[in-house]
N, C-alpha and C. Protein backbone atom coordinates (compact mmCIF):
# COMPACT_ATOMS: atom_id res chain seq x y z
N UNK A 1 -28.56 20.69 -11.15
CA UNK A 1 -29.72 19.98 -11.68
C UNK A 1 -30.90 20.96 -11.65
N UNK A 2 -31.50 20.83 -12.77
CA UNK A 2 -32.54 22.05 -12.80
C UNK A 2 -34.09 21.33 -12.66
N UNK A 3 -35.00 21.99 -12.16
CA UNK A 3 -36.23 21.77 -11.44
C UNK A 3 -37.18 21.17 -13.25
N UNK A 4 -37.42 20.28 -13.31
CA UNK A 4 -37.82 19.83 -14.26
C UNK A 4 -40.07 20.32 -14.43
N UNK A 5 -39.81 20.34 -13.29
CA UNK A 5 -41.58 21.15 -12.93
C UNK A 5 -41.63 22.50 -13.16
N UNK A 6 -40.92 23.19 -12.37
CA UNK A 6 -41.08 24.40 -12.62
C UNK A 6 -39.80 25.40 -12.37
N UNK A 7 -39.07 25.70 -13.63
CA UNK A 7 -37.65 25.93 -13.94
C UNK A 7 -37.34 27.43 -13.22
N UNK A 8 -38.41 28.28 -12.69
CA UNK A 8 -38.10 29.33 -12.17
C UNK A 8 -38.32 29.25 -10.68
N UNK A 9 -38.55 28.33 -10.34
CA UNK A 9 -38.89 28.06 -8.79
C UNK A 9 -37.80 28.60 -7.86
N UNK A 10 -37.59 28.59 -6.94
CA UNK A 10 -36.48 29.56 -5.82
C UNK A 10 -35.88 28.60 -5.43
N UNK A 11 -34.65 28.63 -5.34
CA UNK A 11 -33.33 27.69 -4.23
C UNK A 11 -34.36 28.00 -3.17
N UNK A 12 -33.95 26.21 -2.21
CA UNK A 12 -34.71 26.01 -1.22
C UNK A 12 -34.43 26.91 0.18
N UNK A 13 -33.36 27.58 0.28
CA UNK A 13 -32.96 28.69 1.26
C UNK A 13 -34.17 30.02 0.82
N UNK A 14 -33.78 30.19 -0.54
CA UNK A 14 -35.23 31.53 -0.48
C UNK A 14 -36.81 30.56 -0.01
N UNK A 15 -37.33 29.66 -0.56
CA UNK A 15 -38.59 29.02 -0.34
C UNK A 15 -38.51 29.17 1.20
N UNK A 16 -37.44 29.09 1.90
CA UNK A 16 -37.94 28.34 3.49
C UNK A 16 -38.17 29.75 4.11
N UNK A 17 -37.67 30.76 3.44
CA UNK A 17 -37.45 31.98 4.21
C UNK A 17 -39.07 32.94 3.78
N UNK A 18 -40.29 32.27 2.67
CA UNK A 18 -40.84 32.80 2.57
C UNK A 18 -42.19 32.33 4.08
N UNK A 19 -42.99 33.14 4.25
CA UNK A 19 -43.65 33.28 4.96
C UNK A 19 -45.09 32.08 4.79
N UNK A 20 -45.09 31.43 5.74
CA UNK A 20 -45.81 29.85 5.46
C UNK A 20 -47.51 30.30 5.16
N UNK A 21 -47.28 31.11 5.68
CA UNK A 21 -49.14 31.82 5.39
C UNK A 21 -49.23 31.79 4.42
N UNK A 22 -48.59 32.20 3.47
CA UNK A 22 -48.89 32.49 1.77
C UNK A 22 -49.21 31.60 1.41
N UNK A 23 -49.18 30.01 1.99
CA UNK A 23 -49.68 28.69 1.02
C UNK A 23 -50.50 27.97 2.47
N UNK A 24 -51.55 27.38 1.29
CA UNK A 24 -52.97 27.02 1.99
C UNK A 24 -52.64 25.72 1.92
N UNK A 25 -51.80 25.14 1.58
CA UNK A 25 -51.85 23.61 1.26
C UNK A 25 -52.58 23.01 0.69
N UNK A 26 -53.27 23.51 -0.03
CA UNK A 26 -54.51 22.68 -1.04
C UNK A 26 -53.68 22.94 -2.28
N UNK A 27 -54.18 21.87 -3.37
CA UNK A 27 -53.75 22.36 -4.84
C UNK A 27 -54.53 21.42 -5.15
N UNK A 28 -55.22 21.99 -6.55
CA UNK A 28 -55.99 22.01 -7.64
C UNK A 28 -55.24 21.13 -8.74
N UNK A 29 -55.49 19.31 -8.74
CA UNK A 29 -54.80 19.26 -10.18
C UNK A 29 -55.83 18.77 -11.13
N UNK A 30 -55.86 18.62 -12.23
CA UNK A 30 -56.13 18.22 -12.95
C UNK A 30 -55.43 17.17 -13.92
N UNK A 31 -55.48 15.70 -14.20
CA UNK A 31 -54.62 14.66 -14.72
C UNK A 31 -55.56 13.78 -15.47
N UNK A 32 -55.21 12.96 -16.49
CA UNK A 32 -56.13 12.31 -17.62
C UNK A 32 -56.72 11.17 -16.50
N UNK A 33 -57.80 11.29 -16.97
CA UNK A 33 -58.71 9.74 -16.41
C UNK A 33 -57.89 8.75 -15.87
N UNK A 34 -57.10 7.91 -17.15
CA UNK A 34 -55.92 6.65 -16.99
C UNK A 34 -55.01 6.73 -15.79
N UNK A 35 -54.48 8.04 -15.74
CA UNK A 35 -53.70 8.36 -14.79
C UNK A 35 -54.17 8.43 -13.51
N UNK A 36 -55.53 8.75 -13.30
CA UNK A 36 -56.11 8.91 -11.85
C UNK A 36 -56.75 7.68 -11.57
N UNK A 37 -56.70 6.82 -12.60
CA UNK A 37 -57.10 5.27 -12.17
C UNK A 37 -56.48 4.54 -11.57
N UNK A 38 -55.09 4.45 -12.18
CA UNK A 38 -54.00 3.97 -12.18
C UNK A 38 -53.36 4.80 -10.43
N UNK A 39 -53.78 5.86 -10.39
CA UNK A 39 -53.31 6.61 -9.30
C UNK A 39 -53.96 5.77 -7.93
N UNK A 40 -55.14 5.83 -8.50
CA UNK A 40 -56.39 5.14 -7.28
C UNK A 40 -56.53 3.73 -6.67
N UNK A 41 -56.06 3.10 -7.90
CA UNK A 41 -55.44 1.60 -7.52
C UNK A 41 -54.18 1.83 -6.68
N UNK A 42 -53.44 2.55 -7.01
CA UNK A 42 -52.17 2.38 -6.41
C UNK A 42 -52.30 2.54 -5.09
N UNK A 43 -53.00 3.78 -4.51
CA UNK A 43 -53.25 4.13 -3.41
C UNK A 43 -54.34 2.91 -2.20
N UNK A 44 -55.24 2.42 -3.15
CA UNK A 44 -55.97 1.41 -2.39
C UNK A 44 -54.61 -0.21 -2.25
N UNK A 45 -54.14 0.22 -3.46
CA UNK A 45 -53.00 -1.85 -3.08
C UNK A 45 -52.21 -0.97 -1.96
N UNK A 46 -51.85 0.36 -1.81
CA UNK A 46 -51.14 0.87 -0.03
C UNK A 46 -52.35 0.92 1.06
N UNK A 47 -52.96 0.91 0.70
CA UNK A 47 -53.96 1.08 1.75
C UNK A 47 -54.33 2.06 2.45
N UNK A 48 -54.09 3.54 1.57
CA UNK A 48 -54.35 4.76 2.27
C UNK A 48 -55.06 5.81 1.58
N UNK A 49 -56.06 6.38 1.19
CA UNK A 49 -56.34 7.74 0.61
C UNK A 49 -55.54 8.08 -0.83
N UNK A 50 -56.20 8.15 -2.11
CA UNK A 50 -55.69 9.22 -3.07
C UNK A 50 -54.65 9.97 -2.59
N UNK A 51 -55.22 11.10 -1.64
CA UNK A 51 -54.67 12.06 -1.13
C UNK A 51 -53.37 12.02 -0.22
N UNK A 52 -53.19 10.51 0.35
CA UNK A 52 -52.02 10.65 0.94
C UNK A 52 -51.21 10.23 0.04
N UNK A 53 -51.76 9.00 -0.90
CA UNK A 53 -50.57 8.55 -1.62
C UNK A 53 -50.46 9.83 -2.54
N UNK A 54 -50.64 10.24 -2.97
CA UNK A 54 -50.14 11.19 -4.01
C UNK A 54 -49.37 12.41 -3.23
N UNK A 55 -49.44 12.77 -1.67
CA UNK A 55 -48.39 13.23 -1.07
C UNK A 55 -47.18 12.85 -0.73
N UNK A 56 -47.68 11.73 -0.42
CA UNK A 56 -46.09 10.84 -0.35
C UNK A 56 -45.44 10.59 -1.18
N UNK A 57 -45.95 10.69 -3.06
CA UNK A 57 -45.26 10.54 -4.33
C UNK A 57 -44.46 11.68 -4.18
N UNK A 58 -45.17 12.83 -4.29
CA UNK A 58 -44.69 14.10 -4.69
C UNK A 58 -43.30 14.35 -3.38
N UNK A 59 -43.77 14.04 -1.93
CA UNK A 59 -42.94 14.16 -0.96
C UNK A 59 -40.83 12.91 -1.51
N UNK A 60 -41.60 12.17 -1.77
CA UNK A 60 -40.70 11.10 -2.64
C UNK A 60 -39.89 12.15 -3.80
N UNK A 61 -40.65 12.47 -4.32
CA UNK A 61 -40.12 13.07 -5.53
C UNK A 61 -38.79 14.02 -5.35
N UNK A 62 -39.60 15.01 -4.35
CA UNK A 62 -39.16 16.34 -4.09
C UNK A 62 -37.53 15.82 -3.19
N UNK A 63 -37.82 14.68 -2.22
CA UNK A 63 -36.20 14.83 -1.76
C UNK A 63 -35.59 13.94 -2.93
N UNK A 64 -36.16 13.13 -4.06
CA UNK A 64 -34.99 12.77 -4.90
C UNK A 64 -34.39 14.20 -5.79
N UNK A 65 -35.01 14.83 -5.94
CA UNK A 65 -34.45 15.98 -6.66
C UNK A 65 -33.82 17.04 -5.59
N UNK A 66 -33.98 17.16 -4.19
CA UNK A 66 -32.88 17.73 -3.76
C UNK A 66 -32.03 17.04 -3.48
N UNK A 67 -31.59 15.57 -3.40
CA UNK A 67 -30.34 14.74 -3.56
C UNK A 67 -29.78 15.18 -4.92
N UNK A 68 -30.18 15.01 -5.71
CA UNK A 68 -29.97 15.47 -7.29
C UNK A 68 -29.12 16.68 -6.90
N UNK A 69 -29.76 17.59 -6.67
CA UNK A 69 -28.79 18.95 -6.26
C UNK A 69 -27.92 18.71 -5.57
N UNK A 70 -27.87 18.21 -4.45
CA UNK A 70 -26.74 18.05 -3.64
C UNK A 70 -25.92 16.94 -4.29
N UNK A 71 -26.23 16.08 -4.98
CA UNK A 71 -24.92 15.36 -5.69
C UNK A 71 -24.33 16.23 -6.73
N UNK A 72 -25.20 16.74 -7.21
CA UNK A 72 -24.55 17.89 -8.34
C UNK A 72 -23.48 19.00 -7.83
N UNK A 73 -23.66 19.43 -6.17
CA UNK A 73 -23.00 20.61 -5.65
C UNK A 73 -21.78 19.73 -5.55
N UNK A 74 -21.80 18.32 -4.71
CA UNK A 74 -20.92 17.75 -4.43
C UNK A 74 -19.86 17.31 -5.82
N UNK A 75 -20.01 16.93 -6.86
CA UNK A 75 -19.63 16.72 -8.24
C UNK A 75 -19.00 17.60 -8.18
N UNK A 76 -19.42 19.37 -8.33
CA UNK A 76 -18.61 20.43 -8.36
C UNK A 76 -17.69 20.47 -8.03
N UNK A 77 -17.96 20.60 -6.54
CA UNK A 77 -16.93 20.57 -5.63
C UNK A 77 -15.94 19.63 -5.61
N UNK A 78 -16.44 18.17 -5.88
CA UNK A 78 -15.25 17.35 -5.93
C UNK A 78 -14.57 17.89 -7.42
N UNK A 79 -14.74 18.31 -8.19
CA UNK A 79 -14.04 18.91 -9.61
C UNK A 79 -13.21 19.77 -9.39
N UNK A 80 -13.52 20.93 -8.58
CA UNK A 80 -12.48 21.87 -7.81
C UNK A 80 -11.59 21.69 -7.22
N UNK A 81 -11.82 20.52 -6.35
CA UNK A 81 -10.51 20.27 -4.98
C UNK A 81 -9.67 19.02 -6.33
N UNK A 82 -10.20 18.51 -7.32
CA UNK A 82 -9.28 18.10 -8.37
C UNK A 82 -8.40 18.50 -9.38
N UNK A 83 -8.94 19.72 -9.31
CA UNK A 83 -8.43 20.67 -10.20
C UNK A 83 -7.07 21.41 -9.22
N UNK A 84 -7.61 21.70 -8.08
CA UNK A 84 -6.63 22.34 -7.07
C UNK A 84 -5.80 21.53 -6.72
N UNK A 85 -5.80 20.41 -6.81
CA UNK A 85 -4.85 19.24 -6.14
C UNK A 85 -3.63 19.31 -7.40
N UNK A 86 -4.44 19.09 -8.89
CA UNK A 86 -3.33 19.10 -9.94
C UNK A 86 -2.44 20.06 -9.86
N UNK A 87 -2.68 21.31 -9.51
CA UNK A 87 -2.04 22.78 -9.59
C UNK A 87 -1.03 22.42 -8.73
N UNK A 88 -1.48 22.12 -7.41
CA UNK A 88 -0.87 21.74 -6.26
C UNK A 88 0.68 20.84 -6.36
N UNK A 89 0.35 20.07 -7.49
CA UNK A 89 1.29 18.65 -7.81
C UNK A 89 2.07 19.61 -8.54
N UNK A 90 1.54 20.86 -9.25
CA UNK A 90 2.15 20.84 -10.49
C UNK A 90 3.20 22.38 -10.02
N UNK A 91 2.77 22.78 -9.08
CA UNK A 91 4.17 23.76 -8.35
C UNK A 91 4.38 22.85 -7.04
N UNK A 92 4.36 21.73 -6.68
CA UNK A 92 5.36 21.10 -6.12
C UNK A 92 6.48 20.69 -6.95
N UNK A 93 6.08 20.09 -8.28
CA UNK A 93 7.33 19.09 -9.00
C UNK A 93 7.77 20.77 -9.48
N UNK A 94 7.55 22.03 -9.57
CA UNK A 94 8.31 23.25 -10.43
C UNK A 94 9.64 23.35 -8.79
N UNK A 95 8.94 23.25 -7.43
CA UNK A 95 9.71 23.32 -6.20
C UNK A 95 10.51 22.54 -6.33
N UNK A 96 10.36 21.05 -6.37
CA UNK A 96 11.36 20.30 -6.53
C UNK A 96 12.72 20.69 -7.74
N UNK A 97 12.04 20.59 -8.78
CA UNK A 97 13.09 20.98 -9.65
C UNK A 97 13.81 22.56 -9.47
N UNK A 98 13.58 23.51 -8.62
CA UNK A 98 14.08 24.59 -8.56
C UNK A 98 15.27 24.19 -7.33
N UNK A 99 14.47 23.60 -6.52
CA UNK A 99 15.66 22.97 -5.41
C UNK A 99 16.74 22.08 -6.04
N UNK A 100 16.42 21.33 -7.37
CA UNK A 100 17.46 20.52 -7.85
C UNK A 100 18.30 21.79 -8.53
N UNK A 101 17.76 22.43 -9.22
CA UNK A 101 18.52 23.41 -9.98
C UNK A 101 19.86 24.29 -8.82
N UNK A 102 18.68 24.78 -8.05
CA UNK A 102 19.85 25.45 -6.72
C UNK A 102 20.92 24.49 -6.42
N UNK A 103 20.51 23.14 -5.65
CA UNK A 103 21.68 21.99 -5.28
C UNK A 103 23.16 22.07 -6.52
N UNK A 104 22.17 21.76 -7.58
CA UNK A 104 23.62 21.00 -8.38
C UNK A 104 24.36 22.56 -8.70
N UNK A 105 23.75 23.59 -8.70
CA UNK A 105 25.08 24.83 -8.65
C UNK A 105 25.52 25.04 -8.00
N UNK A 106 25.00 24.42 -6.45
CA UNK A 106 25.78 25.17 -5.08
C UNK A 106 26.96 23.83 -5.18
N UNK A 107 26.68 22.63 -5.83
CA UNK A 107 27.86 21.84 -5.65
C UNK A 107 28.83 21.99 -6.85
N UNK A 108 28.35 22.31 -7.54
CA UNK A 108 28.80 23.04 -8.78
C UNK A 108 30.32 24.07 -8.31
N UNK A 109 29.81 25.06 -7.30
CA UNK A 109 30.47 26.31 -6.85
C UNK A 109 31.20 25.47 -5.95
N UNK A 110 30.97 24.45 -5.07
CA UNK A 110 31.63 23.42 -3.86
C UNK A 110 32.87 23.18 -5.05
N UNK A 111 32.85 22.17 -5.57
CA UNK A 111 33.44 21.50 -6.51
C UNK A 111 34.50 22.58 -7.86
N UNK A 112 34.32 23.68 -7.97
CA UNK A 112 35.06 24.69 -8.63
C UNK A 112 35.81 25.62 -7.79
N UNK A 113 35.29 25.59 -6.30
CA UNK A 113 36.27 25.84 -5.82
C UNK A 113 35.49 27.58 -4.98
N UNK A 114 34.92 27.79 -5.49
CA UNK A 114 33.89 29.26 -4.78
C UNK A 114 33.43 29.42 -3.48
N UNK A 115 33.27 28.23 -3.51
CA UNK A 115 32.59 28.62 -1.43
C UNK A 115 33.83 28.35 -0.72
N UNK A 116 35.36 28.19 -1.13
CA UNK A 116 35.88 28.12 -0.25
C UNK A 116 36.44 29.35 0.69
């Protein structure tokens, strides 16, 4: 699943490994009037600050989109161990039938008279 904000952003293993100093925690947005109205109500019917509700959106946001990733890794992965399982089935039944093939000649050779 790809970062719909900002498509060059870093897997969260590089982000954690960068150095926390580099960010001040402030950010600068800018959003249409309607939207910061609509923002401001929302935050007063919770009963807390602009500023928190719109952290707690974005905080909201951010782990639905790393679930997103991690259902996506998991998808993969379950695709692989499905794929490996078929392979799996599919030189067991070649085993089976090679063991049938061996059997019915060794009774084959029983029955003609060779292994005696």
């Amino acid at each position: 699943m790809s970062n719909s904000i900002n498509p060059d952003s870093k897997p969260a293993a590089e982000a954690i490994a960068e150095p926390m100093e580099e960010y001040s925690g402030e950010v600068s947005l800018v959003v249409p009037k309607t939207l910061h109205k609509k923002l401001t109500e929302a935050a007063k019917a919770e009963g807390v600050e602009l500023n928190q509700y719109l952290v707690a959106l974005l905080s909201e946001r951010n782990a639905v989109n790393a679930i997103g990733n991690v259902q996506a890794e998991l998808d993969a992965a379950n695709q692989r161990l499905r794929e490996r399982e078929a392979v799996m089935r599919q030189m067991e039944r070649r085993a089976r039938e090679q063991r049938l093939s061996y059997d019915n000649r060794y009774i084959e050779d029983i029955e003609s008279g060779l292994n005696d």
